[in-house]
Protein backbone atom coordinates (compact mmCIF):
# COMPACT_ATOMS: atom_id res chain seq x y z
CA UNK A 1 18.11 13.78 7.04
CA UNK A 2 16.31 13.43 4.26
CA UNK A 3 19.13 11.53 2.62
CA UNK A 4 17.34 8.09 4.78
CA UNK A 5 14.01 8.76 2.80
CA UNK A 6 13.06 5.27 0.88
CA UNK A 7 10.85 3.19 -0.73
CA UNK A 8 7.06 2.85 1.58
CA UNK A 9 7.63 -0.39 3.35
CA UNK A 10 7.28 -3.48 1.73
CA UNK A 11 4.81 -5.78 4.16
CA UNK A 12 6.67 -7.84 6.72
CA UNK A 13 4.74 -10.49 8.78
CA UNK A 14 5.24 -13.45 10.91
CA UNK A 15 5.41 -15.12 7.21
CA UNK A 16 8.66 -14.24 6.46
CA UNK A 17 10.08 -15.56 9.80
CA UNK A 18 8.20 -18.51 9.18
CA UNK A 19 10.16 -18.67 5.78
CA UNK A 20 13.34 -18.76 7.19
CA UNK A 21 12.54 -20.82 9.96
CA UNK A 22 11.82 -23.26 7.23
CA UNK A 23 15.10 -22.76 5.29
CA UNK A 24 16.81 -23.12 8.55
CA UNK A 25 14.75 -26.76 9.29
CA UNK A 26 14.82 -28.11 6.05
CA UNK A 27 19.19 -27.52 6.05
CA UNK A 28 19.22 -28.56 9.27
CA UNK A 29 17.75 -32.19 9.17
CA UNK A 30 19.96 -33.35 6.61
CA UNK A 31 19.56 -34.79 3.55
CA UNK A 32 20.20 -38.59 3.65
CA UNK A 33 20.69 -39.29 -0.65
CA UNK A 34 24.55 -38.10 -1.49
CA UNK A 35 24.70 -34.93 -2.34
CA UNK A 36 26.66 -33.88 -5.57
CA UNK A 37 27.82 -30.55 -7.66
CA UNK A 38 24.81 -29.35 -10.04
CA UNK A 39 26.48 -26.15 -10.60
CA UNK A 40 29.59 -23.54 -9.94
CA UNK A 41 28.81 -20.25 -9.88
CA UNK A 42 32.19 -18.19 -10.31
CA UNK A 43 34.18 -20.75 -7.89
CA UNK A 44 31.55 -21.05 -5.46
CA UNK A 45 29.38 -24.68 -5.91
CA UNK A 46 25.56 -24.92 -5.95
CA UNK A 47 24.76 -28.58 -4.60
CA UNK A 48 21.53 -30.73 -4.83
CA UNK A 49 21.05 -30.62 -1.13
CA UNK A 50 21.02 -26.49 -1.51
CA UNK A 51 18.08 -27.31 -4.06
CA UNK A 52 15.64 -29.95 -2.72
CA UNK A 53 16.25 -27.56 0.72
CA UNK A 54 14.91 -24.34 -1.17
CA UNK A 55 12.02 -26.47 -3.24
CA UNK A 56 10.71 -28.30 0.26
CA UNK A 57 10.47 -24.67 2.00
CA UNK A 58 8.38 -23.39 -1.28
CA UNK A 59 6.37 -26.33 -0.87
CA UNK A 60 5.65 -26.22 2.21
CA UNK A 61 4.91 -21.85 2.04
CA UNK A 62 2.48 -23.05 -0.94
CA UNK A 63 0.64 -26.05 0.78
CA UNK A 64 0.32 -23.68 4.11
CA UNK A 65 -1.20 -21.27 1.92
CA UNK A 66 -4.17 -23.62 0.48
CA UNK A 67 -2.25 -24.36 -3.30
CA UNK A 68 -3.46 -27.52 -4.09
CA UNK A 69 -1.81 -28.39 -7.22
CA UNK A 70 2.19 -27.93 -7.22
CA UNK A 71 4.01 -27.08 -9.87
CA UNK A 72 5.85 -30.43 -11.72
CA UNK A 73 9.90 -31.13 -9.80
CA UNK A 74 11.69 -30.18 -13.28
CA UNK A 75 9.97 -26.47 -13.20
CA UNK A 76 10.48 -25.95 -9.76
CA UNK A 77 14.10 -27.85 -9.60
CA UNK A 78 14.84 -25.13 -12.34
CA UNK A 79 13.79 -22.32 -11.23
CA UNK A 80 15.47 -22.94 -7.71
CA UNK A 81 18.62 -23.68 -9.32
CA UNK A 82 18.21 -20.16 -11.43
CA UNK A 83 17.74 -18.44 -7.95
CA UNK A 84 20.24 -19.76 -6.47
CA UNK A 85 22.93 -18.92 -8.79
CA UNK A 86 21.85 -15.24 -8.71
CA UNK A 87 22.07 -15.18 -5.24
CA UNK A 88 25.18 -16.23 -4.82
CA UNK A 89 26.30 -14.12 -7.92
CA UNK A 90 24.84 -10.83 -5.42
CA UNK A 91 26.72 -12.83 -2.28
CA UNK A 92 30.18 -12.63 -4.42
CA UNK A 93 29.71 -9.47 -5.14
CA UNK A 94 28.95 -7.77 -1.83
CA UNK A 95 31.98 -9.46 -0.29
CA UNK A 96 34.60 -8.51 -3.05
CA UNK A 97 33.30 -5.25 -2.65
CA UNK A 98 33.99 -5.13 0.67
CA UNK A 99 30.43 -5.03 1.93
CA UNK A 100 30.26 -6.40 5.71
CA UNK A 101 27.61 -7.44 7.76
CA UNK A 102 28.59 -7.94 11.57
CA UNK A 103 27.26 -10.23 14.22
CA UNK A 104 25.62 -7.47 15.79
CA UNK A 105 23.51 -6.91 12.52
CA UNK A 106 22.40 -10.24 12.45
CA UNK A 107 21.23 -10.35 15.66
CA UNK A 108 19.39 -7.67 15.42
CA UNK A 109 18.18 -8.52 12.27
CA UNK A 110 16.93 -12.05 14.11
CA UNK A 111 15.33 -9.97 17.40
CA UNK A 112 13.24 -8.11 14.45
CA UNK A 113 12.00 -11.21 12.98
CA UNK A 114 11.16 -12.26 16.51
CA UNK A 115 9.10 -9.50 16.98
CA UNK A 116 7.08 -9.63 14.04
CA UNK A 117 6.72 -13.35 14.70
CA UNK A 118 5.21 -12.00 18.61
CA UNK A 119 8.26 -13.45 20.05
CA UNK A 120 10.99 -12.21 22.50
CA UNK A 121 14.84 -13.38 21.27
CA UNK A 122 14.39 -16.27 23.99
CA UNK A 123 11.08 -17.43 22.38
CA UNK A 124 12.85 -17.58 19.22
CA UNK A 125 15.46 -19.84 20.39
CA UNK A 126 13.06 -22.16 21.94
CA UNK A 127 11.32 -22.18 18.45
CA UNK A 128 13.82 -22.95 16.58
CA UNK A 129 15.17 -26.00 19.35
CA UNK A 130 11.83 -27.39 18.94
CA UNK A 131 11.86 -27.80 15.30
CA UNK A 132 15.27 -28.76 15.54
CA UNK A 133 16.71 -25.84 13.56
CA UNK A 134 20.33 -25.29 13.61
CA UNK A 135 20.98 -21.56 14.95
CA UNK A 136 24.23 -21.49 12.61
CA UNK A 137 22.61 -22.45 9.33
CA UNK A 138 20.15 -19.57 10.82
CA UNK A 139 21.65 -17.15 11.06
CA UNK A 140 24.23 -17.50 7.77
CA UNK A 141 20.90 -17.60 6.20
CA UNK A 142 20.23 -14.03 7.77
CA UNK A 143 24.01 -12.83 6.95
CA UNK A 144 23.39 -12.97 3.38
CA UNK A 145 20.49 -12.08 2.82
CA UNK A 146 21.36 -8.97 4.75
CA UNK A 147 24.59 -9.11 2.39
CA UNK A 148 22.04 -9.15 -0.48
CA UNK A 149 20.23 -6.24 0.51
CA UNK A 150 22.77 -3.49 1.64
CA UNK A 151 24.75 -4.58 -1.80
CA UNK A 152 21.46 -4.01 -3.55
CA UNK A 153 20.89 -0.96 -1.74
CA UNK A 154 24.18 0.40 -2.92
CA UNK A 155 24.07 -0.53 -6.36
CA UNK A 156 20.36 0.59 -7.32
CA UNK A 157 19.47 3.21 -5.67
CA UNK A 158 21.60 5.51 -6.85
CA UNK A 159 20.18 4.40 -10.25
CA UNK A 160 16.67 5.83 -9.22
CA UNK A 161 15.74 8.91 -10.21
CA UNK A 162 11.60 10.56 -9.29
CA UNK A 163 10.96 13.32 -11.43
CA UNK A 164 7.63 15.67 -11.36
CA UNK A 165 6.97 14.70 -14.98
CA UNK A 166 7.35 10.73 -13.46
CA UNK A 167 4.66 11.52 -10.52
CA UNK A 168 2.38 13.18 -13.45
CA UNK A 169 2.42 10.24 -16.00
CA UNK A 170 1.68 7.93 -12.68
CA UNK A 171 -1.32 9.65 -11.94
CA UNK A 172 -2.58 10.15 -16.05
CA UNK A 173 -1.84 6.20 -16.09
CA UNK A 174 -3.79 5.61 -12.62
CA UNK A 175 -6.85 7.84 -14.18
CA UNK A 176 -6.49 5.61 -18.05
CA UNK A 177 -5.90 2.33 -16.82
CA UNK A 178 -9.20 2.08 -13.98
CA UNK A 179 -12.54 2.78 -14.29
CA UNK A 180 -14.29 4.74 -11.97
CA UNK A 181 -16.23 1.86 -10.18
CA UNK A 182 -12.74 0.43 -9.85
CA UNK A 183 -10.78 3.82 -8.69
CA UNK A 184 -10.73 2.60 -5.09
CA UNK A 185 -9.04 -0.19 -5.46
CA UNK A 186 -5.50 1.06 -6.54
CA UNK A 187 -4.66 1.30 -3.06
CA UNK A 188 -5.80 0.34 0.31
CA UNK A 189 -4.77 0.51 4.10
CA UNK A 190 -5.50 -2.82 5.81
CA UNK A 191 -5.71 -3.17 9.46
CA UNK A 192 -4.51 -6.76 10.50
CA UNK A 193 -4.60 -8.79 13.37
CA UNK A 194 -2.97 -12.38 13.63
CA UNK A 195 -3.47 -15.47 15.70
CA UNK A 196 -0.48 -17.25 15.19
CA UNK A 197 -1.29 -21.49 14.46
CA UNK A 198 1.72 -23.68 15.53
CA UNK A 199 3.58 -25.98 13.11
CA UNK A 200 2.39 -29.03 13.91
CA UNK A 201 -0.72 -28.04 15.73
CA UNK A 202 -3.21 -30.80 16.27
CA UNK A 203 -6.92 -30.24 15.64
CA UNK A 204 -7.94 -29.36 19.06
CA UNK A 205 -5.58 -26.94 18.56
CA UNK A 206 -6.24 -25.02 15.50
CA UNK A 207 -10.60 -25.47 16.45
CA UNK A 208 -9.40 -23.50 19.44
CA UNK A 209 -7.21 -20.53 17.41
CA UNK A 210 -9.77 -20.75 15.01
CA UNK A 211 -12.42 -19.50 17.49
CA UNK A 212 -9.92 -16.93 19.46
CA UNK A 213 -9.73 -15.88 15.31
CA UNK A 214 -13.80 -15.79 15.19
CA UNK A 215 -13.93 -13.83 18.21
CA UNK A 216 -11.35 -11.28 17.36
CA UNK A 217 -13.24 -10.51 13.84
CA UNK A 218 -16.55 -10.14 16.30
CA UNK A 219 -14.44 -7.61 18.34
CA UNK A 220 -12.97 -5.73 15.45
CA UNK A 221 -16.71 -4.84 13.84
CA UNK A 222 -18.49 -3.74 17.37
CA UNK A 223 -15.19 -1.74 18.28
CA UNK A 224 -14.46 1.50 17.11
CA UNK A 225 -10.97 1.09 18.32
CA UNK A 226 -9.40 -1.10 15.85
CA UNK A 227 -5.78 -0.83 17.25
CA UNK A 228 -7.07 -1.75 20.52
CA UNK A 229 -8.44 -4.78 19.23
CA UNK A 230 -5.12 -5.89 17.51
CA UNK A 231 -3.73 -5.57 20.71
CA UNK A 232 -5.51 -7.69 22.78
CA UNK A 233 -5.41 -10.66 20.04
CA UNK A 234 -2.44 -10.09 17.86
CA UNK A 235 0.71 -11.72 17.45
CA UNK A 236 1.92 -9.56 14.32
CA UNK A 237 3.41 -6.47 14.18
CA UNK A 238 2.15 -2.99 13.68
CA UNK A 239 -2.06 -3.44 13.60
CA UNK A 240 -2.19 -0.45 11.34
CA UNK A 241 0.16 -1.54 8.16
CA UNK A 242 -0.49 1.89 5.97
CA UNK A 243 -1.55 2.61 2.71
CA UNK A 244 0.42 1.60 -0.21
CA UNK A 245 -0.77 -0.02 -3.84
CA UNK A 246 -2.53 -3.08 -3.84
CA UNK A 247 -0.16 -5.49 -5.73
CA UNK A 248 2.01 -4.34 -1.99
CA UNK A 249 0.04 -6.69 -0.01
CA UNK A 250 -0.02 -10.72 0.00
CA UNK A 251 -2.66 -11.62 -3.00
CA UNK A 252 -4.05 -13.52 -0.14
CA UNK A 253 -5.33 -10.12 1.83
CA UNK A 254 -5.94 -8.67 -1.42
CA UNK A 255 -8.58 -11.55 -2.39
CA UNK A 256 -9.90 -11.70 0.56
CA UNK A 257 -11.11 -7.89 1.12
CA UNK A 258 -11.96 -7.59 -2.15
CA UNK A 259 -14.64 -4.46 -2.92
CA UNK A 260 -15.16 -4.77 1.24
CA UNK A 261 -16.11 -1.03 1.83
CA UNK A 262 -13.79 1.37 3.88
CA UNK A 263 -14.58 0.00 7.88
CA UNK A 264 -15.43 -3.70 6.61
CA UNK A 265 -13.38 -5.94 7.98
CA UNK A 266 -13.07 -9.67 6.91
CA UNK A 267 -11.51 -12.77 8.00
CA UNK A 268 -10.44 -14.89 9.37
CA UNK A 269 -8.03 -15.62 6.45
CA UNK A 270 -6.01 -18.62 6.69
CA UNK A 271 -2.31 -18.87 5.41
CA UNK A 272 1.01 -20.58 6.50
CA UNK A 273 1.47 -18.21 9.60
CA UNK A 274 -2.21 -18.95 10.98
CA UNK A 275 -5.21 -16.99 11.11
CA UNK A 276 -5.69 -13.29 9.69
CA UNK A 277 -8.11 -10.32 10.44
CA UNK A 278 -8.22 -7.72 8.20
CA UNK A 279 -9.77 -4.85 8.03
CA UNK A 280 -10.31 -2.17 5.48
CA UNK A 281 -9.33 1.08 7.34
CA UNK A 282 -9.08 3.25 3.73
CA UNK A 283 -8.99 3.19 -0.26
CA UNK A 284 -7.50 5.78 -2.18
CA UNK A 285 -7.66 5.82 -5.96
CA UNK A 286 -3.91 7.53 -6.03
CA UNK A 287 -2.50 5.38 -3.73
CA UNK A 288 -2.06 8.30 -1.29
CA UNK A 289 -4.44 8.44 2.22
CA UNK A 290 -6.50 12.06 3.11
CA UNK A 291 -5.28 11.87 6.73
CA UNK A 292 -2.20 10.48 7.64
CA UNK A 293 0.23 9.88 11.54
CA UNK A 294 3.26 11.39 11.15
CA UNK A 295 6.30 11.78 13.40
CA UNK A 296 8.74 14.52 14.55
CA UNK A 297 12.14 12.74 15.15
CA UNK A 298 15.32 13.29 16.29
CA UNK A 299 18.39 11.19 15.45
CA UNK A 300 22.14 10.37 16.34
CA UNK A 301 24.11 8.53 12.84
CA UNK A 302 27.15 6.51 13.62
CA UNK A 303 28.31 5.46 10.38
CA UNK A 304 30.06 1.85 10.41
CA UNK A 305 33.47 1.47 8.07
CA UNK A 306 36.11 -0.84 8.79
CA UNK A 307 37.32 1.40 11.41
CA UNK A 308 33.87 1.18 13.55
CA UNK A 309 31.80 -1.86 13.50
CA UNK A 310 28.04 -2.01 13.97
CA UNK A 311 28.79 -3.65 17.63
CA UNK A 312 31.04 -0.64 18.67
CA UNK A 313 28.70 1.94 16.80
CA UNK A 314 26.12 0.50 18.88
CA UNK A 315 27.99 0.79 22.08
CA UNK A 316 29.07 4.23 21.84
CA UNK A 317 25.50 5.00 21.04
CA UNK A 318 24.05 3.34 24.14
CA UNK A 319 26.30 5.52 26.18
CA UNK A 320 24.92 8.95 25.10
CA UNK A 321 21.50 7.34 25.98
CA UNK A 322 22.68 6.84 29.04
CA UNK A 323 23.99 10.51 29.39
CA UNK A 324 20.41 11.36 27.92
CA UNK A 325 18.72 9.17 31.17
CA UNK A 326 21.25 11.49 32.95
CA UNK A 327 19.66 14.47 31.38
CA UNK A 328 21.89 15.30 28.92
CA UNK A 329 20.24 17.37 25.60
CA UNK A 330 19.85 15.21 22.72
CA UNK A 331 19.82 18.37 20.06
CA UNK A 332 23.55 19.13 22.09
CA UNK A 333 24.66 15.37 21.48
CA UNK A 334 23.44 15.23 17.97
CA UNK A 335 24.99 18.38 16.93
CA UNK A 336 28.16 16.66 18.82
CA UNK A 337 28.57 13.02 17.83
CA UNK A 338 26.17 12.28 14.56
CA UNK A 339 27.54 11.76 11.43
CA UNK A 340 24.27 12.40 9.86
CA UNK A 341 23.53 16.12 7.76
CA UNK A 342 20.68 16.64 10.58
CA UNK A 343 23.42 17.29 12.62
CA UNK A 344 23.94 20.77 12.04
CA UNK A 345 19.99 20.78 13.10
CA UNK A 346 20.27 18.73 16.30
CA UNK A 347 19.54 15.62 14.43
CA UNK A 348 16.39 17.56 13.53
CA UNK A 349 14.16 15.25 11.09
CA UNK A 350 10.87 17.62 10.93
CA UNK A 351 7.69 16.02 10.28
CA UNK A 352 7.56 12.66 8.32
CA UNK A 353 4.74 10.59 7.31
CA UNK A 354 3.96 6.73 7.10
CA UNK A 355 6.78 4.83 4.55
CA UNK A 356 9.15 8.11 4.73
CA UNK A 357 11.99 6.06 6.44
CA UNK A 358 14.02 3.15 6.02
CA UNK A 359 12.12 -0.06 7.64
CA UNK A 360 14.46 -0.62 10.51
CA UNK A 361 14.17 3.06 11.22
CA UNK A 362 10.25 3.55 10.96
CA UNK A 363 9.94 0.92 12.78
CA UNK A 364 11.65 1.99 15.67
CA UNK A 365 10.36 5.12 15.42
CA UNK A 366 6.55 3.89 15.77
CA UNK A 367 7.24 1.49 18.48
CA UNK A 368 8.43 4.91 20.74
CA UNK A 369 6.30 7.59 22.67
CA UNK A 370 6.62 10.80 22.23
CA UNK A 371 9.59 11.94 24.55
CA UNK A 372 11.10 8.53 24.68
CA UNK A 373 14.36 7.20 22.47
CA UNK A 374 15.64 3.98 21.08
CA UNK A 375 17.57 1.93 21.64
CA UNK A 376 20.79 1.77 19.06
CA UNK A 377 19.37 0.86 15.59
CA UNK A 378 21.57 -0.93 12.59
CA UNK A 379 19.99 0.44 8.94
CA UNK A 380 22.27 0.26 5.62
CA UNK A 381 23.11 4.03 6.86
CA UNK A 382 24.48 3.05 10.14
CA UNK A 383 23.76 2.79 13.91
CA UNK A 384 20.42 5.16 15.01
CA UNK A 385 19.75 6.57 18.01
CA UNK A 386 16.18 7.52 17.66
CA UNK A 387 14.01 10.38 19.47
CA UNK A 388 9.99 10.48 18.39
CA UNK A 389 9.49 14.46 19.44
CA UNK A 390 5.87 14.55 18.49
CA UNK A 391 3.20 12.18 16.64
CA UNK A 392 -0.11 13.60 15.77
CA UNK A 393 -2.44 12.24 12.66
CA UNK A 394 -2.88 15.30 10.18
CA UNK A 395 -4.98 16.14 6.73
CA UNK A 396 -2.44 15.72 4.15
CA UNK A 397 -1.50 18.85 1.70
CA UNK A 398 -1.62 18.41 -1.71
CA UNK A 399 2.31 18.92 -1.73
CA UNK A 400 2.68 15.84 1.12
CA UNK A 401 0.28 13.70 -0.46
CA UNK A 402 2.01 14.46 -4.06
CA UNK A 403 5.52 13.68 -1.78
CA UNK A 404 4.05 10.16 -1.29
CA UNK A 405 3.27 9.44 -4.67
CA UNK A 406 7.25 9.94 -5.35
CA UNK A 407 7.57 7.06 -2.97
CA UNK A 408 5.09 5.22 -4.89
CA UNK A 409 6.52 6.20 -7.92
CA UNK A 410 10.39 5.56 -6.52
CA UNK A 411 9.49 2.43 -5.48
CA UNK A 412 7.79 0.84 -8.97
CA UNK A 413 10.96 2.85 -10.39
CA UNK A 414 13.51 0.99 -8.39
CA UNK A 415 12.10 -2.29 -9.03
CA UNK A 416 12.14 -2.32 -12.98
CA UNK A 417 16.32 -0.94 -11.82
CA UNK A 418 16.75 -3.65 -9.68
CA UNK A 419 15.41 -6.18 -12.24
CA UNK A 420 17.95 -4.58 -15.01
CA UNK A 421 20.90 -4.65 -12.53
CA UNK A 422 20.28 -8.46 -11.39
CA UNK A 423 20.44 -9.21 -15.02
CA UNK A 424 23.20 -7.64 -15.22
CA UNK A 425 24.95 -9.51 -12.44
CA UNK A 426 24.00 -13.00 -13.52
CA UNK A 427 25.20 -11.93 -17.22
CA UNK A 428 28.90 -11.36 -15.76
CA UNK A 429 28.91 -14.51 -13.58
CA UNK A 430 30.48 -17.40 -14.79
CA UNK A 431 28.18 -20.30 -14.10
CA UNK A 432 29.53 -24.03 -15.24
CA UNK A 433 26.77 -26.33 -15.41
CA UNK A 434 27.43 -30.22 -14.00
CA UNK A 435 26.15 -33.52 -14.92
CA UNK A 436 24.59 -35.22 -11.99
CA UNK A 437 26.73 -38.64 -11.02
CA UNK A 438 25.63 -41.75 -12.69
C-alpha cells in the first residue's frame, strides 16, 4: 500500500493540545466589549471576538515559552486577521467540495490529542471542565482544522512530485551549504521525556515537577535504557521521536541540545507544556539514521464516501476484529473486505521504516506488538484495521536510506506547494474589509 506513504511526521506533543485547549478557553469565557464585523470572507464574517481569541492564545503559547517582549497589538491584530481569513477561505472550500469530516473523526481526533497530552478521553473532559472550556467550541475547533487538512491533503499532494535528480541536488546542497564541523547538525533524533506542569500550578507545585524533571535527566544519563526511562516519567508520547531535519523540531529542543554529542542528554527544558528531557540519541549529516525500527504490517482499508461514514467504516471494521479474536485469518479478510491495493497481497505492507506512514497510521502501528491489531483507525485514506507482523531495528541500505531522503525531500517539496496553493486560495476569495463601529 504504498499509495499511504507520506511526509516523516511532523512533531506532535502535549503542546499542541495545550494550543487548542487554549483556543477552546479563551472562546469559551466570553468576551464582555461588543463584538462587531472586521471582515467577510466570501459570505462568511470574521468578528473581533474571533481575533482578540486567536491573539490571547498566541500570547499566552509565547509567554509559556519564556518570550519576554511581545510583538506591538496592530502587528499581531494583523496578522491574526490575515490567518483567519485564509482559514476560513480553506474551510469554504473543503465544504463546497464536498469534503466531510464525521463525529467519529473528531473524536478520535480528540482521544489522540489526549494521548499525547498523557490523558485518557475521561481525563480530557475533566481538563477541559476545569478550565471551563466549552466541549462544543472544542471540538468545531477540531472539525475544521481536520477540514483544513484532508482538503489540503487533496489539493497538494498530488502537486508533489520526488524525482532522483531532486534527492541528488538535496544531498550536493546538504554537502555546499555546511561545513564539516557543522555536518552533524542537519539532522538529529531526540529522545524526549515530559513532566507535564499544570495551568495554574502554584509554586509548591512546579518546585516539585521541577525536581521529578531533575531526577528523570539523572535517570536518563546512568541508564542505558532510554525508553525505559521515558516510561517511568513521561507524560508525552512516543520517547523515541525519530530522525528528521533540524528546522522539524521546536527551536526550543533545537537550542537547547545544541552541539550536545550523540548520548548527551540535556534538560530540563521549560516551555508552555512543562518540563522537557531530551536526549540526543543520533546526528546524521543527510538527515537519514545508519540503523533504523521498522515494521511489517498488515492492513484492512474501508474507504468512507457518502455512502459509508467513518462511524459505520469503523463498525464494520471492529467486527472482523472480532472474527480475528475468533481466529479468523487476517491475510483471508484483507484479501476479502479491504479496499486498499494490498489487498490482492493480504493487506501485505512489507517492511517500512520510521515516517513511512501517514501519522494516524504510524502511530497506531508503533503503539502495537507484534501479533496484535488495532483498533479501527480514521486517516484521510479511510478506516484502518492495523496488524504489526514483525518489528526488528535493522542497518539501513543505501537504497532505504536514499528512500528516506525522498521523504525528506517530499516533504520540503510539499511545503513550498502548499505555500503556492494557499496563495492561491486567498487570491480567489473575496474578502470585504469593515470599519470598526464608532
Amino acid at each position: 500500500m504504498r499509495h499511504l506513504i507520506s511526509m516523516p511526521r511532523h512533531f506532535v506533543l502535549g503542546l499542541v493540545c495545550a494550543a487548542a485547549l487554549s483556543t477552546g478557553m479563551v472562546q469559551a469565557q466570553g468576551m464582555r466589549s461588543a463584538d462587531y464585523i472586521v471582515a467577510v470572507v466570501n459570505s462568511e464574517p470574521v468578528t473581533n471576538n474571533e481575533i482578540r481569541a486567536r491573539i490571547l492564545r498566541i500570547q499566552e503559547s509565547m509567554k509559556g515559552q519564556g518570550v519576554q517582549k511581545l510583538p506591538s497589538g496592530d502587528q499581531v491584530m494583523a496578522e491574526v486577521l490575515e490567518r483567519l481569513i485564509v482559514e476560513k477561505a480553506q474551510i469554504q472550500a473543503a465544504k463546497d467540495s464536498g469534503i466531510r469530516v464525521d463525529d467519529y473523526a473528531v473524536d478520535q481526533a480528540i482521544q489522540n490529542l489526549a494521548r499525547q497530552n498523557g490523558l485518557d478521553p475521561q481525563g480530557m473532559q475533566r481538563e477541559m471542565a476545569k478550565q471551563g472550556i466549552d466541549e462544543a467550541i472544542f471540538r468545531e475547533d477540531i472539525r475544521n482544522q481536520l477540514l483544513m487538512q484532508r482538503l489540503q491533503n487533496r489539493e497538494v499532494d498530488g502537486r508533489v512530485q520526488v524525482t532522483e535528480q531532486d534527492i541528488d541536488q538535496y544531498l550536493t546542497e546538504q554537502n555546499r551549504q555546511a561545513a564539516p564541523a557543522d555536518m552533524a547538525t542537519a539532522a538529529l533524533n531526540l529522545g524526549h521525556i515530559l513532566i507535564e506542569v499544570p495551568e495554574r500550578a502554584t509554586p509548591a507545585q512546579l518546585q516539585e515537577l521541577q525536581a521529578r524533571a531533575q531526577e528523570a535527566v539523572q535517570a536518563a544519563r546512568s541508564s542505558a535504557d532510554f525508553e525505559a526511562v521515558a516510561q517511568r516519567y513521561s507524560q508525552a508520547g512516543p520517547a523515541v521521536l525519530g530522525m528528521r531535519p533540524s528546522n522539524r523540531y521546536p527551536a526550543l529542543f533545537i537550542e537547547a541540545v545544541g552541539q550536545t554529542a550523540a548520548g548527551g542528554v540535556v534538560g530540563p527544558v521549560r516551555s508552555a507544556a512543562g518540563f522537557h528531557v531530551l536526549k540526543v540519541m543520533e546526528r546524521s549529516a543527510s538527515g537519514v539514521p545508519a540503523v533504523a525500527t521498522q515494521n511489517h504490517a498488515r492492513h484492512i482499508l474501508l474507504r468512507s464516501s457518502p455512502q459509508l461514514g467513518e462511524r459505520e467504516a469503523a463498525q464494520q471494521l471492529s467486527e472482523l476484529r472480532k472474527r480475528l479474536e475468533g481466529g479468523a485469518s487476517f491475510e483471508t479478510l484483507a484479501r476479502q473486505y479491504s479496499e486498499d491495493g494490498s489487498a490482492a497481497q493480504g493487506g501485505d505492507l512489507g517492511w517500512a521504516g520510521p515516517g513511512r506512514y501517514v501519522p494516524e497510521f504510524e502511530e497506531a502501528l508503533n503503539a502495537l506488538q507484534p501479533g496484535q491489531v488495532s483498533q479501527p483507525v480514521v486517516s484521510r485514506f479511510g478506516v484502518h484495521l492495523i496488524q504489526l507482523v514483525e518489528r526488528r531495528q535493522t542497518t539501513l541500505s543505501p537504497r532505504e536510506q536514499r528512500e528516506m531522503l525522498r521523504d525528506i525531500v517530499r516533504e520540503q517539496k510539499l511545503e513550498k506547494a502548499h505555500a503556492t496553493w494557499l496563495q492561491e486560495l486567498r487570491g480567489q476569495a473575496y474578502v470585504e474589509y469593515r470599519e470598526p463601529p464608532q
